[in-house]
ModelCIF file with pLDDT and N, C-alpha, C, O atoms, coordinates in Angstrom:
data_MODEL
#
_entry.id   MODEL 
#
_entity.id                         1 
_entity.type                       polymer 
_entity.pdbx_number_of_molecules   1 
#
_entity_poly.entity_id                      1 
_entity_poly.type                           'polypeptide(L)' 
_entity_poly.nstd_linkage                   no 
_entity_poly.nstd_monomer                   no 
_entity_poly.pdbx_seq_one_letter_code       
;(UNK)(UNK)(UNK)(UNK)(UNK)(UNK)(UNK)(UNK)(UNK)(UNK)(UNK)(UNK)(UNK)(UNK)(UNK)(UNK)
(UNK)(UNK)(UNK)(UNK)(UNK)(UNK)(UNK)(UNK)(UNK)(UNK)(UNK)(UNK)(UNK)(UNK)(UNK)(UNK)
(UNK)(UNK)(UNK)(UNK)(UNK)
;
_entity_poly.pdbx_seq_one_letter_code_can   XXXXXXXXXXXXXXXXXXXXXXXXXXXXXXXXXXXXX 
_entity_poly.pdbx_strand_id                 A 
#
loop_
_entity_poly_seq.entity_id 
_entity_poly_seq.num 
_entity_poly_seq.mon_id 
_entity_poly_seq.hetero 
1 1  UNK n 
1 2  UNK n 
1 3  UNK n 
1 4  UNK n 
1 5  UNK n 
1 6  UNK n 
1 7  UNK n 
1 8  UNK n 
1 9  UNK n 
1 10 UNK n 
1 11 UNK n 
1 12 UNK n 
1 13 UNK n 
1 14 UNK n 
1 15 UNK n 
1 16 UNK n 
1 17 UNK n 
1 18 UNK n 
1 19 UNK n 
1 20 UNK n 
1 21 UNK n 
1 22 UNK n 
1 23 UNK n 
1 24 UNK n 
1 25 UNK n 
1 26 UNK n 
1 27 UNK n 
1 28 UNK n 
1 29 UNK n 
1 30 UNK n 
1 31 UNK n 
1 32 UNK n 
1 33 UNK n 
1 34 UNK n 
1 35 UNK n 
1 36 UNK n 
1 37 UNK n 
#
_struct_asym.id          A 
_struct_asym.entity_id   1 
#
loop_
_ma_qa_metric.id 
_ma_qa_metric.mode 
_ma_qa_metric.name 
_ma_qa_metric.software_group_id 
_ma_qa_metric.type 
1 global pLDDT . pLDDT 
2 local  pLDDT . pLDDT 
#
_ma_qa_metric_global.metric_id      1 
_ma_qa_metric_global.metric_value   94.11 
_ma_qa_metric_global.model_id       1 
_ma_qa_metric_global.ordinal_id     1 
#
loop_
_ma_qa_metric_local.label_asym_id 
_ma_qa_metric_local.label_comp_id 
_ma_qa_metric_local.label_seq_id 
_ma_qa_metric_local.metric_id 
_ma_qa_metric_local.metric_value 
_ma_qa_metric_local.model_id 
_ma_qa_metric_local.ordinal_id 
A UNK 1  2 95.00 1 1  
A UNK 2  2 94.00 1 2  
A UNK 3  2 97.00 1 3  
A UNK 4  2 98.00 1 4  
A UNK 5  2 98.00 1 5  
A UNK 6  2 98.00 1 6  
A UNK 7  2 98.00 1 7  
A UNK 8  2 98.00 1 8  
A UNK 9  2 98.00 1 9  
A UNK 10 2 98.00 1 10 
A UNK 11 2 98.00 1 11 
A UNK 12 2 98.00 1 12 
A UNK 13 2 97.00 1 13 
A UNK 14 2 97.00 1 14 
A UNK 15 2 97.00 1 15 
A UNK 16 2 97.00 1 16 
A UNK 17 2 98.00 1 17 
A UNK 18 2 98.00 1 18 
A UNK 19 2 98.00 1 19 
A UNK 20 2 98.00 1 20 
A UNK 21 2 97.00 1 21 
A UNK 22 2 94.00 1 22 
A UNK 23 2 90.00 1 23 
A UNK 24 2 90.00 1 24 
A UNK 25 2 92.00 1 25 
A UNK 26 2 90.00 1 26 
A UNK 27 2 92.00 1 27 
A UNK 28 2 91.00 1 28 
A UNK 29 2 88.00 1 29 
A UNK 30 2 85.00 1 30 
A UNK 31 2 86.00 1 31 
A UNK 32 2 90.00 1 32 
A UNK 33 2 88.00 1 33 
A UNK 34 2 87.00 1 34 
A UNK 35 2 89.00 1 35 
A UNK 36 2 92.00 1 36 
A UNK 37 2 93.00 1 37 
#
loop_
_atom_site.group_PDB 
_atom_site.id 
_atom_site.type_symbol 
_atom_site.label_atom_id 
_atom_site.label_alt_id 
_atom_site.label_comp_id 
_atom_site.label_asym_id 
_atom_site.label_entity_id 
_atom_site.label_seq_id 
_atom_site.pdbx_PDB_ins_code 
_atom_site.Cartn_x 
_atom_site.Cartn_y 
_atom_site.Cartn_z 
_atom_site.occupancy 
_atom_site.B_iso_or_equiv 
_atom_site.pdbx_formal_charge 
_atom_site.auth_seq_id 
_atom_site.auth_comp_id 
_atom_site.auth_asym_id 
_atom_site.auth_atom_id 
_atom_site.pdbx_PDB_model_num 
ATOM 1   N N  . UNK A 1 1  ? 0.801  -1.222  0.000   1.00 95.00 ? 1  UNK A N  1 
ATOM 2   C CA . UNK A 1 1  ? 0.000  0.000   0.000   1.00 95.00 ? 1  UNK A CA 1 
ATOM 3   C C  . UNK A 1 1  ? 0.836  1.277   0.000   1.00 95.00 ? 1  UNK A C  1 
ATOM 4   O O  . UNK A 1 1  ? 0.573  2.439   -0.307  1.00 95.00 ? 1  UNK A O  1 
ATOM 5   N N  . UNK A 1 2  ? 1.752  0.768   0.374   1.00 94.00 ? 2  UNK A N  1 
ATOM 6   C CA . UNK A 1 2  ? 2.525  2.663   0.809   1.00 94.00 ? 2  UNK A CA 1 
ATOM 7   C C  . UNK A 1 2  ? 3.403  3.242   -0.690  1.00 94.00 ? 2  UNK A C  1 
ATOM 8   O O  . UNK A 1 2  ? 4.308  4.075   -0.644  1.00 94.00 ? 2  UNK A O  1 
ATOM 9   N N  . UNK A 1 3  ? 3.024  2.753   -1.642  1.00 97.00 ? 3  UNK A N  1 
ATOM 10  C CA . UNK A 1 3  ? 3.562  3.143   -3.089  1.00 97.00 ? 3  UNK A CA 1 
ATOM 11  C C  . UNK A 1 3  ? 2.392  3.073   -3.743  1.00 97.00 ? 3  UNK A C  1 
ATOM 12  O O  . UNK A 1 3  ? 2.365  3.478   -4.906  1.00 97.00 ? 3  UNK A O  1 
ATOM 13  N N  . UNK A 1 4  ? 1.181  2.541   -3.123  1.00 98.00 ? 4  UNK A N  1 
ATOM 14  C CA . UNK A 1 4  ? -0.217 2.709   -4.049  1.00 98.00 ? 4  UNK A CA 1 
ATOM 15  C C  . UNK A 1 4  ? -0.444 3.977   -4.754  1.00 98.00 ? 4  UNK A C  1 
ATOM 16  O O  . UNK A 1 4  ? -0.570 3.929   -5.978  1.00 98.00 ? 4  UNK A O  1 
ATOM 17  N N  . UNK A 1 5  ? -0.528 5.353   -4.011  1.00 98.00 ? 5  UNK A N  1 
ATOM 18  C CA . UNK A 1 5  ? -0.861 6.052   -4.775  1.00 98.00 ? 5  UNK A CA 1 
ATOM 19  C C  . UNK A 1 5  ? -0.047 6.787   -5.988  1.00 98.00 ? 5  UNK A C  1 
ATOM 20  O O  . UNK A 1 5  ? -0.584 6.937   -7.086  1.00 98.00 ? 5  UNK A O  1 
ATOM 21  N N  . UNK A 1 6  ? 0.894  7.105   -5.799  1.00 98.00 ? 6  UNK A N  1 
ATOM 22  C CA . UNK A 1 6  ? 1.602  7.644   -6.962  1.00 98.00 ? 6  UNK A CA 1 
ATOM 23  C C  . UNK A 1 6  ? 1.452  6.009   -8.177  1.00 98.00 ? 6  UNK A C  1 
ATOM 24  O O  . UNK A 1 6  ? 1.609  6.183   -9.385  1.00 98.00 ? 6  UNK A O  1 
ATOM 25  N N  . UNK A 1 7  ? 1.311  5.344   -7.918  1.00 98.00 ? 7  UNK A N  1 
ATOM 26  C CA . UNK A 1 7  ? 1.297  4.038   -9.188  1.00 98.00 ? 7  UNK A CA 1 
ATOM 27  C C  . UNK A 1 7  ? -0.169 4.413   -9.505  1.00 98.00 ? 7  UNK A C  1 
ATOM 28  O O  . UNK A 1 7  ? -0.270 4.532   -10.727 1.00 98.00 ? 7  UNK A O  1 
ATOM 29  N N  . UNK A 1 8  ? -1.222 4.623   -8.944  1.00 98.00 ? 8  UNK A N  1 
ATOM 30  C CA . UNK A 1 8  ? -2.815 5.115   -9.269  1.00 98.00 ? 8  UNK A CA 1 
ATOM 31  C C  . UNK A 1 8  ? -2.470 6.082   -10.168 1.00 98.00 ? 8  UNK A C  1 
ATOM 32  O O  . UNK A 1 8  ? -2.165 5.876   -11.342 1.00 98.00 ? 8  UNK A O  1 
ATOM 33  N N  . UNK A 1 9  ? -2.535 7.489   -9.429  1.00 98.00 ? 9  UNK A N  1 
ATOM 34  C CA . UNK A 1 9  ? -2.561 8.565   -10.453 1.00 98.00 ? 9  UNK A CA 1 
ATOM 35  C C  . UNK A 1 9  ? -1.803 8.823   -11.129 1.00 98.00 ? 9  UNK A C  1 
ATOM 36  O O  . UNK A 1 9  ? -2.062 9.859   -11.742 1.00 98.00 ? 9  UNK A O  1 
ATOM 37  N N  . UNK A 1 10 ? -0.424 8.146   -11.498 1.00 98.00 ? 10 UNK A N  1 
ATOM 38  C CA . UNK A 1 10 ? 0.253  8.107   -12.785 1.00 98.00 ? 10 UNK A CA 1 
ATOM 39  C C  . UNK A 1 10 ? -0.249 7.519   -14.021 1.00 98.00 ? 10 UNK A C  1 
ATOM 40  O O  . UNK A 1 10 ? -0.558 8.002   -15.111 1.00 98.00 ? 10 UNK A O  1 
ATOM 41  N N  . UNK A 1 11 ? -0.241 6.211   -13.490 1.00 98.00 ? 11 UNK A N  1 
ATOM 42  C CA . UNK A 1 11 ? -1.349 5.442   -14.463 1.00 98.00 ? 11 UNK A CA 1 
ATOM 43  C C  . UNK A 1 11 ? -2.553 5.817   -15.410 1.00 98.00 ? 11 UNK A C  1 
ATOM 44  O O  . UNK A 1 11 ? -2.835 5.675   -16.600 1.00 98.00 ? 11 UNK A O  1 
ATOM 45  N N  . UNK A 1 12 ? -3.284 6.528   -13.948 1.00 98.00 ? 12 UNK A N  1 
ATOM 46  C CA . UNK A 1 12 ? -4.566 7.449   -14.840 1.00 98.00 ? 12 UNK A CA 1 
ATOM 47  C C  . UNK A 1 12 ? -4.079 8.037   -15.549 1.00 98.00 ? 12 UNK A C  1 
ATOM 48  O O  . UNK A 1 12 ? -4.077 7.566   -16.686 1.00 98.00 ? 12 UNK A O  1 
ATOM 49  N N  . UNK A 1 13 ? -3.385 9.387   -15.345 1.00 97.00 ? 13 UNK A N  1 
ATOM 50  C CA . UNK A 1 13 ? -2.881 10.122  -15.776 1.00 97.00 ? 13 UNK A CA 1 
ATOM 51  C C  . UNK A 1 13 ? -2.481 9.753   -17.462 1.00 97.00 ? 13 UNK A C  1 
ATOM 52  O O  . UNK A 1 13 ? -3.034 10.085  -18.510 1.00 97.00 ? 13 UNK A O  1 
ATOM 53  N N  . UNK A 1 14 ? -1.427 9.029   -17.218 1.00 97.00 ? 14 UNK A N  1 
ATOM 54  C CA . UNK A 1 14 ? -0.968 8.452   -18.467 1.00 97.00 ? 14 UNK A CA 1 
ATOM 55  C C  . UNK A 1 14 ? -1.760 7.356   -19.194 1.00 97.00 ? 14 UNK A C  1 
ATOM 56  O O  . UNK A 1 14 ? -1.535 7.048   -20.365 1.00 97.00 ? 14 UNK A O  1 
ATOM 57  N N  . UNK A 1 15 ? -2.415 6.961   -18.661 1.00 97.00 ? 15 UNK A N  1 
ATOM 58  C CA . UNK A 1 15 ? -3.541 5.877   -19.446 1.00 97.00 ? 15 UNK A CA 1 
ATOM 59  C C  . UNK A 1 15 ? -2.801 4.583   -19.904 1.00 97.00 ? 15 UNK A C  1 
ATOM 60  O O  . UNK A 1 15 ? -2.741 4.114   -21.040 1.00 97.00 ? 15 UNK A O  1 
ATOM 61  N N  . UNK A 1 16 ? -2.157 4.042   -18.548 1.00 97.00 ? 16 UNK A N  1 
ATOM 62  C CA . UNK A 1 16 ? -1.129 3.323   -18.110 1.00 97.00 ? 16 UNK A CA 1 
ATOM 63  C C  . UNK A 1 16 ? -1.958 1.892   -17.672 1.00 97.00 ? 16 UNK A C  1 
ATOM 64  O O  . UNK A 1 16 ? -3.070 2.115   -17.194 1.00 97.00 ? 16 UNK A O  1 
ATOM 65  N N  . UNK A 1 17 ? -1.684 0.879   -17.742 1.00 98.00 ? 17 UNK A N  1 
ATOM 66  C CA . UNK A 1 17 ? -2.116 -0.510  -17.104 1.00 98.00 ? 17 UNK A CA 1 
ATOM 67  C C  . UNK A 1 17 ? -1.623 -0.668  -15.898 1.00 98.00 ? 17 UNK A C  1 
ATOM 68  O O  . UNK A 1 17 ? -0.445 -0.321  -15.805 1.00 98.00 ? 17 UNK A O  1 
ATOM 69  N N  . UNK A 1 18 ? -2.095 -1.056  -14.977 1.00 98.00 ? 18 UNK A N  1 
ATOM 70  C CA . UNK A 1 18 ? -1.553 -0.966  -13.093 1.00 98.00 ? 18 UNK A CA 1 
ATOM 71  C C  . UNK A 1 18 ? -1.851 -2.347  -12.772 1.00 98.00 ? 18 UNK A C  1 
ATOM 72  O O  . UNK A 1 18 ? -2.698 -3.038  -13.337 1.00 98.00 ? 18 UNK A O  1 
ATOM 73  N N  . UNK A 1 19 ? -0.996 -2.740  -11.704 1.00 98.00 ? 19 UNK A N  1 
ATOM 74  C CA . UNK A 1 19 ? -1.383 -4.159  -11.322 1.00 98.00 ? 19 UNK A CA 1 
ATOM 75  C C  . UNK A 1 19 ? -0.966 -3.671  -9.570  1.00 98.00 ? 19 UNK A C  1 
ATOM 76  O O  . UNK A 1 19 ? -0.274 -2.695  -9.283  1.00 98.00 ? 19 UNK A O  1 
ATOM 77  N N  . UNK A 1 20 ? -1.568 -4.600  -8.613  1.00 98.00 ? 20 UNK A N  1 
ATOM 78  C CA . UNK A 1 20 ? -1.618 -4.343  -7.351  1.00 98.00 ? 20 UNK A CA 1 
ATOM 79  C C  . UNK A 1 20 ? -0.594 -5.341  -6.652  1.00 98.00 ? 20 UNK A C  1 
ATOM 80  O O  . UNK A 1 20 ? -1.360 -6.282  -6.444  1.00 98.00 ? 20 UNK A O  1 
ATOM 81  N N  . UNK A 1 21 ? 0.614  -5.740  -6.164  1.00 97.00 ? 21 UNK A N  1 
ATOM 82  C CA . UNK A 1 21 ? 0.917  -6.702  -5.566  1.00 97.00 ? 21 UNK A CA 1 
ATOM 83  C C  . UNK A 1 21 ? 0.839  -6.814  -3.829  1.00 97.00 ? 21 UNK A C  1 
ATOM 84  O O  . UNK A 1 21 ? 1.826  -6.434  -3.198  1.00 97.00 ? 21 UNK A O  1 
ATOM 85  N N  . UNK A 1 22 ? 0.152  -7.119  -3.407  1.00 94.00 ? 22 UNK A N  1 
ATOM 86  C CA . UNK A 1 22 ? 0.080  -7.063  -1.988  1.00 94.00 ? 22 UNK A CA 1 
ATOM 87  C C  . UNK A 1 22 ? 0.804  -8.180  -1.445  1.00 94.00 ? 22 UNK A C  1 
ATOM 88  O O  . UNK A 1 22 ? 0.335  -9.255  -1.818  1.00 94.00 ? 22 UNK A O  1 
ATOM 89  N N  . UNK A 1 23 ? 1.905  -8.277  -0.600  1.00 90.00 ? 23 UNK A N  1 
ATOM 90  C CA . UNK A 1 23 ? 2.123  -9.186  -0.274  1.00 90.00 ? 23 UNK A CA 1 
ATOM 91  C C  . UNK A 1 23 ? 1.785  -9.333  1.327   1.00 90.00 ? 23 UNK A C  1 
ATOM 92  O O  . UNK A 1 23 ? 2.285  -10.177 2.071   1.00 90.00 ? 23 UNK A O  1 
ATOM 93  N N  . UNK A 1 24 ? 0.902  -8.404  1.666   1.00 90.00 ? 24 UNK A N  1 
ATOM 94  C CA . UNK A 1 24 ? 0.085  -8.693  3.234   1.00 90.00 ? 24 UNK A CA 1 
ATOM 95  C C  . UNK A 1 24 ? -0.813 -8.049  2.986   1.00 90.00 ? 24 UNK A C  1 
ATOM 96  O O  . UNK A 1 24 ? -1.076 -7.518  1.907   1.00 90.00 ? 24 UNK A O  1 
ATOM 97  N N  . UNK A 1 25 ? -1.745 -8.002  4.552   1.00 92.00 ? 25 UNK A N  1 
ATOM 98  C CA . UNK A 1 25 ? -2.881 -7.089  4.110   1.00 92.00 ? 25 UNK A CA 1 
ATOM 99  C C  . UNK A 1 25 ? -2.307 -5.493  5.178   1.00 92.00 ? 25 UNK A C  1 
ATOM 100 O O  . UNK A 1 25 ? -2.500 -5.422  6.391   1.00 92.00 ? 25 UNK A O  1 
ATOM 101 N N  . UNK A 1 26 ? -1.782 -4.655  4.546   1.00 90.00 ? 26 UNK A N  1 
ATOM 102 C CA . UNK A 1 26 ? -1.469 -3.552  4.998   1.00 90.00 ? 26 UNK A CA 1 
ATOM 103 C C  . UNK A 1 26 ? -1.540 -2.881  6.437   1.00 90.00 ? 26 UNK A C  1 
ATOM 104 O O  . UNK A 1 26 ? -0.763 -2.655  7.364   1.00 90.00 ? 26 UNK A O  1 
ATOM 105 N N  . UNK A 1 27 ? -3.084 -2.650  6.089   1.00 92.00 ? 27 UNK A N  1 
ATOM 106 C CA . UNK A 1 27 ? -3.601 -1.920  7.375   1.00 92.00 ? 27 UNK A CA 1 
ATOM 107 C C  . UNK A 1 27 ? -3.600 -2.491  8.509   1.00 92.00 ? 27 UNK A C  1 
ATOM 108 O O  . UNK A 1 27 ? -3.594 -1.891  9.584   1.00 92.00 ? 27 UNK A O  1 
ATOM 109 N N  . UNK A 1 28 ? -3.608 -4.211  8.296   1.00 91.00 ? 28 UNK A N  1 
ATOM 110 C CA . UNK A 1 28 ? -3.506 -4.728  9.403   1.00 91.00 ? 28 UNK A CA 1 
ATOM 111 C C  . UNK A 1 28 ? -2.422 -5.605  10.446  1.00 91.00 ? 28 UNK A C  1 
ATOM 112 O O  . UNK A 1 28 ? -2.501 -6.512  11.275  1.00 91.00 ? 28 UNK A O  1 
ATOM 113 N N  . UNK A 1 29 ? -1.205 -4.585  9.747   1.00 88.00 ? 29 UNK A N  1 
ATOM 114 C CA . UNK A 1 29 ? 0.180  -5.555  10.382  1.00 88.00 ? 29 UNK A CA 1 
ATOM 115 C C  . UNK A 1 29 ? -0.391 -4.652  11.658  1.00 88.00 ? 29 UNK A C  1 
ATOM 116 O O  . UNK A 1 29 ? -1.392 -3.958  11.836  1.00 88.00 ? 29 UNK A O  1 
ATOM 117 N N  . UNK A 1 30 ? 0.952  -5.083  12.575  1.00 85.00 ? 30 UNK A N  1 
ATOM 118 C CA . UNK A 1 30 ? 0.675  -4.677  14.339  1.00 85.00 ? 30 UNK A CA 1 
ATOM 119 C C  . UNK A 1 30 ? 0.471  -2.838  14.490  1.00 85.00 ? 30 UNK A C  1 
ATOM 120 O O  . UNK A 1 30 ? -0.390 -2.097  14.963  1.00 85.00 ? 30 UNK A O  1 
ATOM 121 N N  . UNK A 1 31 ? 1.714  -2.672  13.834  1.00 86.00 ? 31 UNK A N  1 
ATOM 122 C CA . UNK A 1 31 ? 2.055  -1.272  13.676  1.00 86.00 ? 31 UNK A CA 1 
ATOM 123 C C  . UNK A 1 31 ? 1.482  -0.310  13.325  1.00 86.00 ? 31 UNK A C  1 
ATOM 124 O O  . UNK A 1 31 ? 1.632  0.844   13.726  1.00 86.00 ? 31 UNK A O  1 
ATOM 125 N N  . UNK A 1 32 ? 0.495  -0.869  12.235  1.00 90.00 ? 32 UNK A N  1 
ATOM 126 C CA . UNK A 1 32 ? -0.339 0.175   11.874  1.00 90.00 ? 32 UNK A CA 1 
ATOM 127 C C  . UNK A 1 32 ? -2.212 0.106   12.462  1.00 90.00 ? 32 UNK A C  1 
ATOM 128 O O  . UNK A 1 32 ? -2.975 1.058   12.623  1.00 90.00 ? 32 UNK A O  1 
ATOM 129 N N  . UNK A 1 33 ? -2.427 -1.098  12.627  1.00 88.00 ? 33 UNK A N  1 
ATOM 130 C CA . UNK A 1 33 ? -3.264 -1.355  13.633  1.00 88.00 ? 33 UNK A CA 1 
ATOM 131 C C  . UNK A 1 33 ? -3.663 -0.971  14.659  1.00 88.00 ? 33 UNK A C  1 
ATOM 132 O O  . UNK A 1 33 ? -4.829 -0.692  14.936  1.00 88.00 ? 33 UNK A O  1 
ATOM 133 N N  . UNK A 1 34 ? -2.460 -0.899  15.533  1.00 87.00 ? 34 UNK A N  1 
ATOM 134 C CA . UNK A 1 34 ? -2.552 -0.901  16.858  1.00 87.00 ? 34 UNK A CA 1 
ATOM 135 C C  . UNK A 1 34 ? -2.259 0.943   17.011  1.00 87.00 ? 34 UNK A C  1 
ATOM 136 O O  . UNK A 1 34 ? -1.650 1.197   18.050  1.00 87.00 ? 34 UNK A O  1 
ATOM 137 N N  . UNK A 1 35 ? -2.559 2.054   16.252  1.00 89.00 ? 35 UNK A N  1 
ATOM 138 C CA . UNK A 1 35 ? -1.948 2.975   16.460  1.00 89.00 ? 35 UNK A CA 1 
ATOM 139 C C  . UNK A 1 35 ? -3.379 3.659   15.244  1.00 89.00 ? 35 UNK A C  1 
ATOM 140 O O  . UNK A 1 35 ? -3.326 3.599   14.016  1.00 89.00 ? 35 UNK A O  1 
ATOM 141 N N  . UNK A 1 36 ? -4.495 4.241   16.050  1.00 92.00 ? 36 UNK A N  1 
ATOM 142 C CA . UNK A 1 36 ? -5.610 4.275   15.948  1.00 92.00 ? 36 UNK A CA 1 
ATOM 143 C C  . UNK A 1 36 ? -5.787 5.542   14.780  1.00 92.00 ? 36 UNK A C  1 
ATOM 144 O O  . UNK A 1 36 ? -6.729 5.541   13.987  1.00 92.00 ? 36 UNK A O  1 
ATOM 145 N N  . UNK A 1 37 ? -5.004 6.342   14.799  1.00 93.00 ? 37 UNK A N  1 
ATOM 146 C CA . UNK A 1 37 ? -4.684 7.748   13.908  1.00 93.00 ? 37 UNK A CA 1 
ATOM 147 C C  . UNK A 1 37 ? -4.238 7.283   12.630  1.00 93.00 ? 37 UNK A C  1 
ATOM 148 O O  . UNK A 1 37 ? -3.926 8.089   11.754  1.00 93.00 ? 37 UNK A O  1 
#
């Protein structure tokens, strides 16, 4: 997730093909979870 957006609105922008690789689910490692803001 934390390079998602600039790969979005470039893409649009340029009328670019995007692919997503997640290799966890982001929001929910400890760190970012546990830290409510």
């Amino acid at each position: 997730l934390d390079t998602i957006l600039p790969t979005y609105f470039v893409s649009k922008l340029k009328r670019t093909k995007r692919a997503y690789d997640a290799h966890e689910l982001f929001c929910e490692m400890k760190e970012i979870v546990s830290r409510p803001a």
